[in-house]
C-alpha atoms as a PDB file:
ATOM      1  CA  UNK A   1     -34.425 -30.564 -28.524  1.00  0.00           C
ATOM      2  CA  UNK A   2     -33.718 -27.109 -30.227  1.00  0.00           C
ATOM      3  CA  UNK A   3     -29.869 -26.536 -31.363  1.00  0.00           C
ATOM      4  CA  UNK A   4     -28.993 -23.207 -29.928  1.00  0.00           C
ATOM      5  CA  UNK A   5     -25.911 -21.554 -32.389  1.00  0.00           C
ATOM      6  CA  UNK A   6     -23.839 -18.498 -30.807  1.00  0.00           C
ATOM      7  CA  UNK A   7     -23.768 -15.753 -33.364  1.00  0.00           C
ATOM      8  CA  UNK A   8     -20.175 -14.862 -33.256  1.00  0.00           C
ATOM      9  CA  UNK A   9     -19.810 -11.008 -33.420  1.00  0.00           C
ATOM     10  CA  UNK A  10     -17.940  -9.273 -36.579  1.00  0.00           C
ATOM     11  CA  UNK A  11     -14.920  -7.526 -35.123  1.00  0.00           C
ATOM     12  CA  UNK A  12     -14.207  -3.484 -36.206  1.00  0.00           C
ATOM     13  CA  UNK A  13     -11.693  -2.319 -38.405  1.00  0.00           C
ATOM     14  CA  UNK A  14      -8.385  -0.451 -36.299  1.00  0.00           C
ATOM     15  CA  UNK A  15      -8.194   2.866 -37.602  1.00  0.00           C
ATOM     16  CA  UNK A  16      -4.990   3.723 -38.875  1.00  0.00           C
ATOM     17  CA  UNK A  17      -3.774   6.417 -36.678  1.00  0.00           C
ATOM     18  CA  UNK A  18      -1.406   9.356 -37.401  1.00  0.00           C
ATOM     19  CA  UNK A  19       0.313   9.607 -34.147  1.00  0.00           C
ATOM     20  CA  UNK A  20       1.153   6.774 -30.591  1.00  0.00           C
ATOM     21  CA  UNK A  21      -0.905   9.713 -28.893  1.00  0.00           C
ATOM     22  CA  UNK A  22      -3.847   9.771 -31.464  1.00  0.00           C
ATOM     23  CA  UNK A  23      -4.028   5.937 -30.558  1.00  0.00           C
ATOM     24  CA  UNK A  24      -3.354   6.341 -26.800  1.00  0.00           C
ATOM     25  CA  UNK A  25      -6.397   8.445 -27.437  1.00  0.00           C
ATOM     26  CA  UNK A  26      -7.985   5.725 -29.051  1.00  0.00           C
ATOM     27  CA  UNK A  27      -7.716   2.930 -27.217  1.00  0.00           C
ATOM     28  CA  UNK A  28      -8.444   4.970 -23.310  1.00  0.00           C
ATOM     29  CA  UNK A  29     -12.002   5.335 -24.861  1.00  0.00           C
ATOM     30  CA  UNK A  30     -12.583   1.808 -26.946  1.00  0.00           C
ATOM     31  CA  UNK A  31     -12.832  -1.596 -26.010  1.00  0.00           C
ATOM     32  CA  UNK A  32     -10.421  -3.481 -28.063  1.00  0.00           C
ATOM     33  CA  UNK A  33     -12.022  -6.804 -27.649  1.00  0.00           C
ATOM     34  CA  UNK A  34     -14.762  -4.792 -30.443  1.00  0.00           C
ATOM     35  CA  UNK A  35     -11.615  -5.047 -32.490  1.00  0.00           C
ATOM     36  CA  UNK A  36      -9.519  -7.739 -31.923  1.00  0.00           C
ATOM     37  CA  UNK A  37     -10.400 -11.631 -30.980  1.00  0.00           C
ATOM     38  CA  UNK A  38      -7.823 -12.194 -27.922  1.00  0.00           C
ATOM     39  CA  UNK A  39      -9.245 -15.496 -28.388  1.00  0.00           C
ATOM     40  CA  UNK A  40      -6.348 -16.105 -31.169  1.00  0.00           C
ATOM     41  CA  UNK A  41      -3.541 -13.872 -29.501  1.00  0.00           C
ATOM     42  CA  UNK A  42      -0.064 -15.366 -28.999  1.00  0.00           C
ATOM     43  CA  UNK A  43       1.020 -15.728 -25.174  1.00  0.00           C
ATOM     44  CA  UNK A  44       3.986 -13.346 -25.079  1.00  0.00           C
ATOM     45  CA  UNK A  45       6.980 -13.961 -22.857  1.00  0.00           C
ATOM     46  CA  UNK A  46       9.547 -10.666 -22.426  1.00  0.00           C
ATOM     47  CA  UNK A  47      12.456 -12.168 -20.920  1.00  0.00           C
ATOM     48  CA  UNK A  48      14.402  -8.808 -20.214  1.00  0.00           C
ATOM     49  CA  UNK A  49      11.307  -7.244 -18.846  1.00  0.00           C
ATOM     50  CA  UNK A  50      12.816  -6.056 -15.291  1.00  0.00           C
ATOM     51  CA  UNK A  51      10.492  -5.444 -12.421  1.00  0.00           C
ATOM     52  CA  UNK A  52       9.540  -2.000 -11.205  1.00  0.00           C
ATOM     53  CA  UNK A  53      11.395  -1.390  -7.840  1.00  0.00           C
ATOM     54  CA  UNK A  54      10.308   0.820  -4.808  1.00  0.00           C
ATOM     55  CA  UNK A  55      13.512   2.074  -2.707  1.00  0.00           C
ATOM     56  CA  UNK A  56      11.793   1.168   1.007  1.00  0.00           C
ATOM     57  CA  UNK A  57      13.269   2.093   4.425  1.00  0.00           C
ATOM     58  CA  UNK A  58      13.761  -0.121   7.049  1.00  0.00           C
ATOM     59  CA  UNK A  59      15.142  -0.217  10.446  1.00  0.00           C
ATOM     60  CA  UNK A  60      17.113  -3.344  11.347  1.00  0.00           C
ATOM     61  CA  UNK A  61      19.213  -4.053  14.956  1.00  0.00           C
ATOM     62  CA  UNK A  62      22.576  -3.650  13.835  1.00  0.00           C
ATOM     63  CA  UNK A  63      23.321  -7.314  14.818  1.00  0.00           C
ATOM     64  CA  UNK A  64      21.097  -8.370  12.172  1.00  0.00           C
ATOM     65  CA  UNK A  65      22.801  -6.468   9.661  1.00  0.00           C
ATOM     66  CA  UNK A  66      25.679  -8.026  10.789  1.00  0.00           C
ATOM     67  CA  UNK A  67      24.851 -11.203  10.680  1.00  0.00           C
ATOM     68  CA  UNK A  68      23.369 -10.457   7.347  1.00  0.00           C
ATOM     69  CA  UNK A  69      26.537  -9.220   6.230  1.00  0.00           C
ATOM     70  CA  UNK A  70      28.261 -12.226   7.542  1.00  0.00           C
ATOM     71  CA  UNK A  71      26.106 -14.704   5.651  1.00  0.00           C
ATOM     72  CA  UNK A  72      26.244 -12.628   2.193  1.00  0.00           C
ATOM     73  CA  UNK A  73      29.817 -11.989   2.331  1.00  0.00           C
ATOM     74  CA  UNK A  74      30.134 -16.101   2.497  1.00  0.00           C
ATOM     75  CA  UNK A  75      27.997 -16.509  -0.416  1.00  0.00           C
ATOM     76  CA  UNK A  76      29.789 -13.340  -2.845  1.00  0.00           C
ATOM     77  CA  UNK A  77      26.261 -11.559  -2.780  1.00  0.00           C
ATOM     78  CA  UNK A  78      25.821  -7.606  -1.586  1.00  0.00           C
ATOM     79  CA  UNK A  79      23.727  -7.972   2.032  1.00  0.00           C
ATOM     80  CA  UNK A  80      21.390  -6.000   0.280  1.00  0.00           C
ATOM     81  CA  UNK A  81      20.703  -8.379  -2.641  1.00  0.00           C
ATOM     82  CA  UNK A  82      20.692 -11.447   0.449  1.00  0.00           C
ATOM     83  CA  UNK A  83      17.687  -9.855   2.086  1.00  0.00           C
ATOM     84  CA  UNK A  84      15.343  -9.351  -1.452  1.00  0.00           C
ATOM     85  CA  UNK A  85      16.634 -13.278  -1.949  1.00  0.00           C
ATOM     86  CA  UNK A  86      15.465 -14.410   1.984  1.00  0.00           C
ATOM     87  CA  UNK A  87      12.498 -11.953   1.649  1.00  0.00           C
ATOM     88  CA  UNK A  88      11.334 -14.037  -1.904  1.00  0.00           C
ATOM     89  CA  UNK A  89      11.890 -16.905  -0.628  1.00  0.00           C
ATOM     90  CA  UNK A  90       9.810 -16.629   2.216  1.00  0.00           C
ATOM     91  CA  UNK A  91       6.778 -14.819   0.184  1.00  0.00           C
ATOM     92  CA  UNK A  92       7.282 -17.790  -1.671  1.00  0.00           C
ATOM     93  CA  UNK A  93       6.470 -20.126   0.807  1.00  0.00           C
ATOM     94  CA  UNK A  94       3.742 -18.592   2.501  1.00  0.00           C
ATOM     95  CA  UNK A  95       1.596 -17.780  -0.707  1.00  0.00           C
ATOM     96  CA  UNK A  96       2.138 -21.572  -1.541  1.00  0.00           C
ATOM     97  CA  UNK A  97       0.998 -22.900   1.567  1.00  0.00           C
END
């Protein structure tokens, strides 16, 4: 039986760059795994990273917005913030299922 050995690829040098936009420039036309072996990249957590947010509209029967109300106002939370928290929940669930 014939050992088989992967060649493992020299990576390229990172220029040094003059300017963020000179290496925005860069990196929109290179591949950076020809640079840089992700292979030995730390796993990142950003704790303060907030989520973009869209502003949606959405029409409700006012008794639900009530009711909404109700239940929000008995837990100290804006009705507002109540619905993204039933809303996650639920996505929750059914992804999960």
């Amino acid at each position: 039986m014939k050992e088989t050995s992967m060649k493992i690829k020299e990576k390229k040098q990172i220029p040094d760059f003059k300017t963020e936009a000179e290496e925005q420039e860069f990196w929109a036309h290179h591949d950076s795994s020809e640079y840089i072996d992700w292979g030995k990249a730390d796993t990142v957590t950003l704790p303060k990273l907030k989520p973009s947010l869209k502003t949606i509209s959405i029409r409700l029967p006012k008794i639900m917005i009530d009711e909404l109300k109700v239940l929000a106002n008995k837990r100290d939370v804006p009705y507002q913030s109540l619905m993204k928290i039933f809303i996650a929940e639920r996505l929750e669930q059914e992804l999960h299922k």
